[in-house]
PDB file of N, CA and C in Angstrom:
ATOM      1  N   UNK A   1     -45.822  55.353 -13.643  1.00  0.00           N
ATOM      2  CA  UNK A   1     -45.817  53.912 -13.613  1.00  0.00           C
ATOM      3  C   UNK A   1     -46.381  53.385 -14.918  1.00  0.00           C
ATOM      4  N   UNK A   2     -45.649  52.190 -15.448  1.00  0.00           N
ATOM      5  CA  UNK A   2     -46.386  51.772 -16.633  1.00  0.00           C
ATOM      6  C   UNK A   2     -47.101  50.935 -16.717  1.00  0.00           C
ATOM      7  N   UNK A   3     -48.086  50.941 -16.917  1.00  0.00           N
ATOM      8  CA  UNK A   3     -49.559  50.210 -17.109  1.00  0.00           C
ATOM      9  C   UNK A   3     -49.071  48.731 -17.912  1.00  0.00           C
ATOM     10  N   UNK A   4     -48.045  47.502 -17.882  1.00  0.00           N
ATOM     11  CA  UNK A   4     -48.163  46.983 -18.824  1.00  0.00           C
ATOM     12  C   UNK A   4     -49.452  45.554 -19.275  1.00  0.00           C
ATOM     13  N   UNK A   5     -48.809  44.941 -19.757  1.00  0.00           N
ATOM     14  CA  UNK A   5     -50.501  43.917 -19.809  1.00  0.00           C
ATOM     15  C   UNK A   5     -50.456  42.895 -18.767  1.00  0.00           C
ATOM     16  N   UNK A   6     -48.977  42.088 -18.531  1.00  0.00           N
ATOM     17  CA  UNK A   6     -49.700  41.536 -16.974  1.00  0.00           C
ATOM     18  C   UNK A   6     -50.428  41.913 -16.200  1.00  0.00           C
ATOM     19  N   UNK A   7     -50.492  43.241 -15.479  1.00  0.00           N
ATOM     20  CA  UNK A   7     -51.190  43.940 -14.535  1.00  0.00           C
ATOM     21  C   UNK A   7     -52.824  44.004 -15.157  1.00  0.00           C
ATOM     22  N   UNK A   8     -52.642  44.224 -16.574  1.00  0.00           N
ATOM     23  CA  UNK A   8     -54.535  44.365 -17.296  1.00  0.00           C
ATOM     24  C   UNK A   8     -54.925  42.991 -17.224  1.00  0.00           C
ATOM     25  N   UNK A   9     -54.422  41.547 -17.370  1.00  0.00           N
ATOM     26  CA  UNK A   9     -54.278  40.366 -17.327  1.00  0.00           C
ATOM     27  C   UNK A   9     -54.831  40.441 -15.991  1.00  0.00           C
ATOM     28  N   UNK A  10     -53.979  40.626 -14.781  1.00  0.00           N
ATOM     29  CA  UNK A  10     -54.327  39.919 -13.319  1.00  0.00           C
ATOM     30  C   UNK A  10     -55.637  40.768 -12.774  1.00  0.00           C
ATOM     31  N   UNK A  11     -55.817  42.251 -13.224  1.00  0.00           N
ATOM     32  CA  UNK A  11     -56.794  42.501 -13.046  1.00  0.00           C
ATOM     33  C   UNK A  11     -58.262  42.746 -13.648  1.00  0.00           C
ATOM     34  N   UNK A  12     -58.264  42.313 -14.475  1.00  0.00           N
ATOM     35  CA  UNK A  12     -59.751  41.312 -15.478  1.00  0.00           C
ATOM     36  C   UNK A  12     -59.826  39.686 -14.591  1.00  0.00           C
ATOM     37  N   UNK A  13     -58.634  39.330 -14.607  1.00  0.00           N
ATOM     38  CA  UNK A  13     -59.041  37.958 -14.133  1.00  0.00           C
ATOM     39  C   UNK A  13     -59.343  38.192 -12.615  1.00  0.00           C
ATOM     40  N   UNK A  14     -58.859  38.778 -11.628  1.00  0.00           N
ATOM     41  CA  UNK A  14     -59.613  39.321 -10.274  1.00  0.00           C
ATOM     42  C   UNK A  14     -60.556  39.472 -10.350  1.00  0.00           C
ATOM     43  N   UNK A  15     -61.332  40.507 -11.320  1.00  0.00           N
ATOM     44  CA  UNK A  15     -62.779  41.603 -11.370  1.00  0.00           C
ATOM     45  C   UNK A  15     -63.351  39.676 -12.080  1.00  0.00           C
ATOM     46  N   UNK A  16     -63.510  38.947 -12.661  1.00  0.00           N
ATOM     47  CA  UNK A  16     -63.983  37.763 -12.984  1.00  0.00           C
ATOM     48  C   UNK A  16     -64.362  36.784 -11.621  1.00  0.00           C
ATOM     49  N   UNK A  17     -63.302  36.826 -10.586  1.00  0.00           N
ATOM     50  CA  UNK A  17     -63.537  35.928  -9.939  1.00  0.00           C
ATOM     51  C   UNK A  17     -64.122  36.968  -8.856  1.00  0.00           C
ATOM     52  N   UNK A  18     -63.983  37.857  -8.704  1.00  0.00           N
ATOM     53  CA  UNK A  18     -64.949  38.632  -7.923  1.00  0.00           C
ATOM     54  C   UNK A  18     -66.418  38.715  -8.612  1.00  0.00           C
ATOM     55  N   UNK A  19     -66.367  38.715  -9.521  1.00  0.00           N
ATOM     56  CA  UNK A  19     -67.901  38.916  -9.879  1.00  0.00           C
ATOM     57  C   UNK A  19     -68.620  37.513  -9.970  1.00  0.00           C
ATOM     58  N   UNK A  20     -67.697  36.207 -10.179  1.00  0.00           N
ATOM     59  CA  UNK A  20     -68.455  34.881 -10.171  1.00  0.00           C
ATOM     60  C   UNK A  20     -68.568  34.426  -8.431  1.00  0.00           C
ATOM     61  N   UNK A  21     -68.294  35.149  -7.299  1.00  0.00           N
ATOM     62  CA  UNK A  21     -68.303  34.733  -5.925  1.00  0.00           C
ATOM     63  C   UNK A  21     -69.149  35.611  -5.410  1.00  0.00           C
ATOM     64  N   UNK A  22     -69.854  36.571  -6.076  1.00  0.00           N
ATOM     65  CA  UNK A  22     -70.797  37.728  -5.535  1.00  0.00           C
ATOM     66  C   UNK A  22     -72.067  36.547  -4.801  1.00  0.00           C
ATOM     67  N   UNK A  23     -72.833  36.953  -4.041  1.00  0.00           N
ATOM     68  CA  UNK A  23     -74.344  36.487  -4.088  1.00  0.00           C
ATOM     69  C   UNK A  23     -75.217  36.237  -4.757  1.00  0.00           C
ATOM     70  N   UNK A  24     -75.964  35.534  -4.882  1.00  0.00           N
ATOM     71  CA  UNK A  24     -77.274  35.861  -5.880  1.00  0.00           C
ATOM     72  C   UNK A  24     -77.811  37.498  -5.455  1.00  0.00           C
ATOM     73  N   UNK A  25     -78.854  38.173  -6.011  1.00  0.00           N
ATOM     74  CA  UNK A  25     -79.463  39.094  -5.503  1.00  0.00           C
ATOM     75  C   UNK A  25     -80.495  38.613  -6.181  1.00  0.00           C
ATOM     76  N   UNK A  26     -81.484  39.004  -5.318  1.00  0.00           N
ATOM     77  CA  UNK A  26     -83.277  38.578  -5.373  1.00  0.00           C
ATOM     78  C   UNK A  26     -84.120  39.959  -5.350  1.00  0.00           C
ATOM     79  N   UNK A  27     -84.329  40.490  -5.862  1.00  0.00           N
ATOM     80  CA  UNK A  27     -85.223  41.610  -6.291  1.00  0.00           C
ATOM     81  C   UNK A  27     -87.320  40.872  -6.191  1.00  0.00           C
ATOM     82  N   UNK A  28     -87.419  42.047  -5.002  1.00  0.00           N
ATOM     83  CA  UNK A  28     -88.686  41.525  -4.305  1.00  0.00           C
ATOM     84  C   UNK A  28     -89.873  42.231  -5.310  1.00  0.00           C
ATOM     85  N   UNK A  29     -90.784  41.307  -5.776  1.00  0.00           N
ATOM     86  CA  UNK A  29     -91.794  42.078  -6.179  1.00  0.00           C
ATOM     87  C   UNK A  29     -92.951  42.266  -5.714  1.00  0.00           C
ATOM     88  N   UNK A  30     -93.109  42.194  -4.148  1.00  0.00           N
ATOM     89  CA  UNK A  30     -94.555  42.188  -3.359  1.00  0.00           C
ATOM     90  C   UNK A  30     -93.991  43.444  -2.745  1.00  0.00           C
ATOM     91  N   UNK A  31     -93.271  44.407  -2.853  1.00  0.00           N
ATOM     92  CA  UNK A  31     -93.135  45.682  -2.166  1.00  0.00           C
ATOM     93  C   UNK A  31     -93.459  46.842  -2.798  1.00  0.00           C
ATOM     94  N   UNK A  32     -94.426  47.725  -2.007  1.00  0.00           N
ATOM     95  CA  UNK A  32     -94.842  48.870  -2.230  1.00  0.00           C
ATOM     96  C   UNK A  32     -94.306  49.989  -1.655  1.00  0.00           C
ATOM     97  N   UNK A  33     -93.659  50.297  -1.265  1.00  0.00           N
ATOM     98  CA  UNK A  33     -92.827  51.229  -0.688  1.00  0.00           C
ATOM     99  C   UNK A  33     -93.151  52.506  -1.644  1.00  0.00           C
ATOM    100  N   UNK A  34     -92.599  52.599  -3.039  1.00  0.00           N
ATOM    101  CA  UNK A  34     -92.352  53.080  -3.924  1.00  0.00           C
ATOM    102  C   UNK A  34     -93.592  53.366  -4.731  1.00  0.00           C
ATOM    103  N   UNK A  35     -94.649  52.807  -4.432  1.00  0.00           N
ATOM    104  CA  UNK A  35     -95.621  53.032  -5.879  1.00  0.00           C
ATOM    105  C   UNK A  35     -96.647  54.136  -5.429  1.00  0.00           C
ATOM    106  N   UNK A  36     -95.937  54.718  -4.232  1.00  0.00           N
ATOM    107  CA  UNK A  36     -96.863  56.447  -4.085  1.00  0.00           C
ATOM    108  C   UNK A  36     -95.906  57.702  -5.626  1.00  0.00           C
ATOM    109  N   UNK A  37     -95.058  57.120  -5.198  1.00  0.00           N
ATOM    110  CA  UNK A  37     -93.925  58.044  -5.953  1.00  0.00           C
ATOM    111  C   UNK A  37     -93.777  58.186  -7.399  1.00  0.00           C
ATOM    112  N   UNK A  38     -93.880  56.601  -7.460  1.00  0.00           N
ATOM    113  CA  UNK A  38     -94.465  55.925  -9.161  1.00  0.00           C
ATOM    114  C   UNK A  38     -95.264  56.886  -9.657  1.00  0.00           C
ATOM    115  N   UNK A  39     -97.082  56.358  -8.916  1.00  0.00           N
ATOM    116  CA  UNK A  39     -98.215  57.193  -9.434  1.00  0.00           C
ATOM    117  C   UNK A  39     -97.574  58.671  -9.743  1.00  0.00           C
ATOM    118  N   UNK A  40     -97.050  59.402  -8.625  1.00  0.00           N
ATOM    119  CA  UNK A  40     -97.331  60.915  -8.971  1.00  0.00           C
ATOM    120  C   UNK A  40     -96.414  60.909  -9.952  1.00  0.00           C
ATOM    121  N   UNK A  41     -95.361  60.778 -10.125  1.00  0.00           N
ATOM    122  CA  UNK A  41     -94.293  61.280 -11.299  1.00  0.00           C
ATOM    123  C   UNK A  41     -95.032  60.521 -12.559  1.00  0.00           C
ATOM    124  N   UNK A  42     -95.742  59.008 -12.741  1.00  0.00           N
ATOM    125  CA  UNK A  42     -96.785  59.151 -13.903  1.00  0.00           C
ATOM    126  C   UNK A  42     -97.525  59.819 -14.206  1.00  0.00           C
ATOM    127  N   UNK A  43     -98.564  60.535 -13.103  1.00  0.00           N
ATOM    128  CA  UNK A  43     -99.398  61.565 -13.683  1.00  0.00           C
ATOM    129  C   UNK A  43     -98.750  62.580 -14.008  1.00  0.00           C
ATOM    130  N   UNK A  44     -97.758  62.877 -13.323  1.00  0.00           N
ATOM    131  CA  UNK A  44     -97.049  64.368 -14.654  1.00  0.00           C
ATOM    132  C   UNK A  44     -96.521  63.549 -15.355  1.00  0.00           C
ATOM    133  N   UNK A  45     -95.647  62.921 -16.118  1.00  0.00           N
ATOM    134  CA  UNK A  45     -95.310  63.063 -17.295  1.00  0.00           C
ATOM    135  C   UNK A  45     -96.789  62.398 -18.069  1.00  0.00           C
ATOM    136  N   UNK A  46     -97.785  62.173 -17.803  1.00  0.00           N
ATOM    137  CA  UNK A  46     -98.546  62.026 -18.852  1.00  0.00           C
ATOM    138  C   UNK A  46     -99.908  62.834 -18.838  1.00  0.00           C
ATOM    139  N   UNK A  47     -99.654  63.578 -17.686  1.00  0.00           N
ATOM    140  CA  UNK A  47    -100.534  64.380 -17.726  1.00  0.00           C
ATOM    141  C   UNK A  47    -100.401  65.938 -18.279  1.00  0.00           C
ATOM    142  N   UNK A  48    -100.982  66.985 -17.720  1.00  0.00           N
ATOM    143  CA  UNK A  48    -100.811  68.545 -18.141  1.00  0.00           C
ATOM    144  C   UNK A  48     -99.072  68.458 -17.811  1.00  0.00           C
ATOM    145  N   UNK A  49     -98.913  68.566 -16.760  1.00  0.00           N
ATOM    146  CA  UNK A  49     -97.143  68.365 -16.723  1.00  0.00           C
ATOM    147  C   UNK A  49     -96.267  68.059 -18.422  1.00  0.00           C
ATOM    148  N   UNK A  50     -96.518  66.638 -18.261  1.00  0.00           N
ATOM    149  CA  UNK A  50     -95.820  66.511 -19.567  1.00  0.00           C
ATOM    150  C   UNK A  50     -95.974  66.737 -20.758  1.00  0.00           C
ATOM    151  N   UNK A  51     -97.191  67.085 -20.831  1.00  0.00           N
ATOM    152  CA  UNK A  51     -97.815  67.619 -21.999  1.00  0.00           C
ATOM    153  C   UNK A  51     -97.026  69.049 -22.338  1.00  0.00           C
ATOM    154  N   UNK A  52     -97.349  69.836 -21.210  1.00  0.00           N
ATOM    155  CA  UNK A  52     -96.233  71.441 -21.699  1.00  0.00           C
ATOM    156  C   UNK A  52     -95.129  71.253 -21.912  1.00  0.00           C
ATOM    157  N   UNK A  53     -94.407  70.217 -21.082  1.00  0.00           N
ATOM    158  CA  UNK A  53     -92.999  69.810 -21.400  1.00  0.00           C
ATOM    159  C   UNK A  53     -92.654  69.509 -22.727  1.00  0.00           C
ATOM    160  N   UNK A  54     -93.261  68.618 -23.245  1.00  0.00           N
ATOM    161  CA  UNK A  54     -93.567  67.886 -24.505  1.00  0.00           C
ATOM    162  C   UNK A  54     -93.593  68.922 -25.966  1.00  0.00           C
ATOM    163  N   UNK A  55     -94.666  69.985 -25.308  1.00  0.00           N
ATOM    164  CA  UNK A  55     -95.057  71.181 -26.256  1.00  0.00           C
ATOM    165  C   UNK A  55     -93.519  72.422 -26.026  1.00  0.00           C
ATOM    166  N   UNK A  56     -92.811  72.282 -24.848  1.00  0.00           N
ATOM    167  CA  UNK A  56     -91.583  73.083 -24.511  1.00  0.00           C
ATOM    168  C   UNK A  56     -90.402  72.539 -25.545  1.00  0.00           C
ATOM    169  N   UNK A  57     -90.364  71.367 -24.975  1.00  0.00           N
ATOM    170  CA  UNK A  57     -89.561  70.167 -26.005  1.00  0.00           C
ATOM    171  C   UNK A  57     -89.630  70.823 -27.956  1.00  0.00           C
ATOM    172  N   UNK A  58     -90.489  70.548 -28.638  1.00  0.00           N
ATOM    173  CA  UNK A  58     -90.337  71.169 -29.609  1.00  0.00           C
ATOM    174  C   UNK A  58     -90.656  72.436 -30.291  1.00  0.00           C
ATOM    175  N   UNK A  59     -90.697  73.099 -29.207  1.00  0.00           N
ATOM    176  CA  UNK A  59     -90.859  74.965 -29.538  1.00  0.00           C
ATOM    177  C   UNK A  59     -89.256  74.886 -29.593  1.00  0.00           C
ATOM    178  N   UNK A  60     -88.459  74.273 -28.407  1.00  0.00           N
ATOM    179  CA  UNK A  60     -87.261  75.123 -28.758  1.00  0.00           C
ATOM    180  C   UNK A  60     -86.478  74.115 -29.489  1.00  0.00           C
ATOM    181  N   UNK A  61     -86.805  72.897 -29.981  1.00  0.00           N
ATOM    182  CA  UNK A  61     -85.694  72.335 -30.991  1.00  0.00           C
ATOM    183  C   UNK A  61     -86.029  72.781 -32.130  1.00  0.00           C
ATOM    184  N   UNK A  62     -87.286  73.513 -32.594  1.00  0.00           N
ATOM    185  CA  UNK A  62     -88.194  74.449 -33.594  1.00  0.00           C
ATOM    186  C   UNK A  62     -87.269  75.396 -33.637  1.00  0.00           C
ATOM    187  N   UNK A  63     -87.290  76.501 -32.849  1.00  0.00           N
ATOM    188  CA  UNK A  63     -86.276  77.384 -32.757  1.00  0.00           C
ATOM    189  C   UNK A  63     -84.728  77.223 -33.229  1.00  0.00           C
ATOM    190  N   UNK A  64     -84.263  76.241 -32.056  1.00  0.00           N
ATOM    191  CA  UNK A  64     -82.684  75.385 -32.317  1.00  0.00           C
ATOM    192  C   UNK A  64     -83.031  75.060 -34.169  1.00  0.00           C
ATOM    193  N   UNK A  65     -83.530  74.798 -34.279  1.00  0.00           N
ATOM    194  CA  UNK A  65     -83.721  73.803 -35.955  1.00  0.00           C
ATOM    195  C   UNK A  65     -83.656  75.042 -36.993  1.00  0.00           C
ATOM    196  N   UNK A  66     -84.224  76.118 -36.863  1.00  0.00           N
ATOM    197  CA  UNK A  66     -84.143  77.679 -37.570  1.00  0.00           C
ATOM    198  C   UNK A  66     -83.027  78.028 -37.212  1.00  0.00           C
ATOM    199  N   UNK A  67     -82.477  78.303 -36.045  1.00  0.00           N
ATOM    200  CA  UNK A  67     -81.206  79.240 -35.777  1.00  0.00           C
ATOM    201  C   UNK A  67     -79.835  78.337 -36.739  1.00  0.00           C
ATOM    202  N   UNK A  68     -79.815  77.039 -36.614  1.00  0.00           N
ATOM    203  CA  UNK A  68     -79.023  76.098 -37.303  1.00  0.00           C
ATOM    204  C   UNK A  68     -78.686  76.535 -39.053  1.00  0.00           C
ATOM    205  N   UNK A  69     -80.172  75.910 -39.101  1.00  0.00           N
ATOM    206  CA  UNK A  69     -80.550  76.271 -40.404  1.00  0.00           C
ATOM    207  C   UNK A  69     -80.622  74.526 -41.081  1.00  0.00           C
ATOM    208  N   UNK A  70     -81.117  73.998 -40.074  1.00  0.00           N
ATOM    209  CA  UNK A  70     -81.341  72.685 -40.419  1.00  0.00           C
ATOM    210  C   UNK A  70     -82.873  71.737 -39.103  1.00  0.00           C
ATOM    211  N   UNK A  71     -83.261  71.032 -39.878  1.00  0.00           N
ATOM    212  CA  UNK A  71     -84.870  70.729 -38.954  1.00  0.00           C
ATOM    213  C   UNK A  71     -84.248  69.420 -37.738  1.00  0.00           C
ATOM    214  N   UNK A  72     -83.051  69.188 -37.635  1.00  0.00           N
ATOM    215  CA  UNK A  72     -82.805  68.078 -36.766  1.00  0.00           C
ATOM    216  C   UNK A  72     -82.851  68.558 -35.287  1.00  0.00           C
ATOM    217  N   UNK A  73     -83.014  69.846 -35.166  1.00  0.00           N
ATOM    218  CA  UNK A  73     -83.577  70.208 -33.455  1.00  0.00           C
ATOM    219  C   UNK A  73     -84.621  70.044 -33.455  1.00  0.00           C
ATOM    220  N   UNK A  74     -85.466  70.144 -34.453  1.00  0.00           N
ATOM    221  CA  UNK A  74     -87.189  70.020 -34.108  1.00  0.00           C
ATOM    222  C   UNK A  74     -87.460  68.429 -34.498  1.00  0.00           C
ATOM    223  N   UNK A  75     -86.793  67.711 -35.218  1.00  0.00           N
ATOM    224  CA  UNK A  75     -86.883  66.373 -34.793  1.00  0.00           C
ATOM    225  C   UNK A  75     -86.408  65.575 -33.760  1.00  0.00           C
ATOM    226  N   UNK A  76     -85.452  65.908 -32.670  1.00  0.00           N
ATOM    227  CA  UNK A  76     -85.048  65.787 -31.495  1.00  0.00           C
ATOM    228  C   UNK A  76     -86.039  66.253 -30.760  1.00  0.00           C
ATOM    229  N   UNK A  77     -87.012  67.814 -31.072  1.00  0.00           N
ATOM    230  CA  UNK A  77     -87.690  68.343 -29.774  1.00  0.00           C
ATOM    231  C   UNK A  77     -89.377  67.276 -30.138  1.00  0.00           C
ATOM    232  N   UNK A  78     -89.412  66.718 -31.145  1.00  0.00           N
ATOM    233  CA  UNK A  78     -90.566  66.391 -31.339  1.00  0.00           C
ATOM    234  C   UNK A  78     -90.071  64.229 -30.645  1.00  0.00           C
ATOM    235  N   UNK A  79     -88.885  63.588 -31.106  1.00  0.00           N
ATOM    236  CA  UNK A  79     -88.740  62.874 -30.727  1.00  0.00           C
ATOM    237  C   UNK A  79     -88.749  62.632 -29.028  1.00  0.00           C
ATOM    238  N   UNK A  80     -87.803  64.009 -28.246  1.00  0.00           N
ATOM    239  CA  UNK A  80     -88.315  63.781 -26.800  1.00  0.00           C
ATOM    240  C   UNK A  80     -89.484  63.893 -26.085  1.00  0.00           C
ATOM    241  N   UNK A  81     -90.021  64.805 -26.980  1.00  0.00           N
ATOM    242  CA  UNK A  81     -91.351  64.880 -26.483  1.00  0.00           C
ATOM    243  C   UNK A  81     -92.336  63.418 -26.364  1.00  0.00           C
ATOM    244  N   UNK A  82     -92.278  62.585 -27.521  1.00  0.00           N
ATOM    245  CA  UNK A  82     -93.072  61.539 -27.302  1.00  0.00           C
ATOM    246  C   UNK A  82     -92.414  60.132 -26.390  1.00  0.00           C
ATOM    247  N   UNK A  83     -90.953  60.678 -26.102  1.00  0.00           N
ATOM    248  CA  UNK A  83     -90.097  59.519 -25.188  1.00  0.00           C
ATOM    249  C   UNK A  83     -90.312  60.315 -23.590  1.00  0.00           C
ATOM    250  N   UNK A  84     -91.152  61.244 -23.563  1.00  0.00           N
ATOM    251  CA  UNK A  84     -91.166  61.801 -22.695  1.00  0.00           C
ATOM    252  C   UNK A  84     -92.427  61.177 -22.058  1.00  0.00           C
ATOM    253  N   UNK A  85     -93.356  61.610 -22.795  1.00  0.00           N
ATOM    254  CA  UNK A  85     -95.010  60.701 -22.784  1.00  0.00           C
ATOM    255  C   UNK A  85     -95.056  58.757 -22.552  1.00  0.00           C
ATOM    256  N   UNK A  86     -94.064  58.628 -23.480  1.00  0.00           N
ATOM    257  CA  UNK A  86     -94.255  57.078 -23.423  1.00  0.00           C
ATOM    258  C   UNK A  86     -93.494  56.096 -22.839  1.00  0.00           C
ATOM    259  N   UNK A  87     -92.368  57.131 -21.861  1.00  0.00           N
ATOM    260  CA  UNK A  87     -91.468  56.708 -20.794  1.00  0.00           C
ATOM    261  C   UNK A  87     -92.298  55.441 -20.100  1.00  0.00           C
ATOM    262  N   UNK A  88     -93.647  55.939 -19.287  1.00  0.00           N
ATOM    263  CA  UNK A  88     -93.766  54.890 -18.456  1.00  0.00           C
ATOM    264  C   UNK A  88     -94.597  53.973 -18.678  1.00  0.00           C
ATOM    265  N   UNK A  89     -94.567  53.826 -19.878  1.00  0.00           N
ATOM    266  CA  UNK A  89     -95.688  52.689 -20.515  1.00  0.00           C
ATOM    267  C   UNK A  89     -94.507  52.111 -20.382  1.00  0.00           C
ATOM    268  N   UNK A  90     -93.196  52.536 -21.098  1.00  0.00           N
ATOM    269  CA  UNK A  90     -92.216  51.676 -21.537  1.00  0.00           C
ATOM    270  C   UNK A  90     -91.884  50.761 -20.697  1.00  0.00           C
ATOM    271  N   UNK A  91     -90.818  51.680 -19.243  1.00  0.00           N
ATOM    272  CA  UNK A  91     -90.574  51.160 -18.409  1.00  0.00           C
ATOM    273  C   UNK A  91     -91.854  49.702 -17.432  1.00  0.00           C
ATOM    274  N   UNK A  92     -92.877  50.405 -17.773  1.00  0.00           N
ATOM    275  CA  UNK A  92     -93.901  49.237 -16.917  1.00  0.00           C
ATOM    276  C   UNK A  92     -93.876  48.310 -17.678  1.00  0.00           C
ATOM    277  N   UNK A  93     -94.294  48.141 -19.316  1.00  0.00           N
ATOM    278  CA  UNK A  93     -93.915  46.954 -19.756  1.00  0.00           C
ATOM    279  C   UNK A  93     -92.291  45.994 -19.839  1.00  0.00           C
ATOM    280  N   UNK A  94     -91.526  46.765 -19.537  1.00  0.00           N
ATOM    281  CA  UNK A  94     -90.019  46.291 -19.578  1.00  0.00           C
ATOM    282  C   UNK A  94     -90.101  45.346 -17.903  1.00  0.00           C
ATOM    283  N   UNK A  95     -90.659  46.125 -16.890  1.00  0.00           N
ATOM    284  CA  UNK A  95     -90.222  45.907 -15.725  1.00  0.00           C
ATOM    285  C   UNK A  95     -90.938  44.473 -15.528  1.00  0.00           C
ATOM    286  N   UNK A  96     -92.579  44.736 -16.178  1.00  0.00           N
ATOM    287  CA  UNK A  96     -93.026  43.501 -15.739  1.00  0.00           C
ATOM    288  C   UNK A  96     -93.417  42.601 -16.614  1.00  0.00           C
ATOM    289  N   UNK A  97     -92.379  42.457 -17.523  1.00  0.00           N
ATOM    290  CA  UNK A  97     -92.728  41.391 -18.798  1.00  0.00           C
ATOM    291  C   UNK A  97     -91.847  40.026 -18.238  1.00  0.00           C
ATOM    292  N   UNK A  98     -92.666  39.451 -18.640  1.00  0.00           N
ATOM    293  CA  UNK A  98     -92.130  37.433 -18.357  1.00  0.00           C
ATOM    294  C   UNK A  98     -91.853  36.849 -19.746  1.00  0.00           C
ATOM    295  N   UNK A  99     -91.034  35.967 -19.743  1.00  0.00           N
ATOM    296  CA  UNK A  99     -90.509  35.360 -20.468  1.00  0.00           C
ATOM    297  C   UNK A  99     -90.805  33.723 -20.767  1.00  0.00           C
TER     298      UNK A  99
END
């Protein structure tokens, strides 16, 4: 069957009016459900957990970066390592910043 552009036409303009008739959605921020789960997966990645990870992270882009014969694995293993650590600072300031 051939795909031509009326059909890409009627269906952009569908997916438009479907997406302008959706609901609002309201995202609750007095619920705790979740912030047992939060804490523990923060204390590993910023604790001993992520720390070996972190130190795992650039042993082997160290390695990867020698076997290559170029240092851009050990700047990848040294870059995840600190996006690894500073994940949930990030995310907490992203989640609860006001405007």
């Amino acid at each position: 069957m051939k795909f031509n552009r009326r059909i890409g036409v009627l269906i952009a303009l569908v997916s438009v009016l479907l997406v302008t008739m959706a609901p609002d959605s309201m995202a609750g921020t007095a619920g705790t459900e979740f912030s047992n789960v939060w804490t523990l997966l923060t204390g590993w990645v910023e604790g001993l957990l992520g720390r070996i990870i972190a130190i795992v992270f650039v042993i082997v882009g160290l390695v990867a970066g020698v076997v290559r014969g170029n240092m851009m694995g050990f700047v990848l293993g040294i870059s995840s390592g600190v996006g690894l650590y500073a994940a949930p600072t990030i995310i907490t300031n992203i989640v609860t910043a006001t405007i």
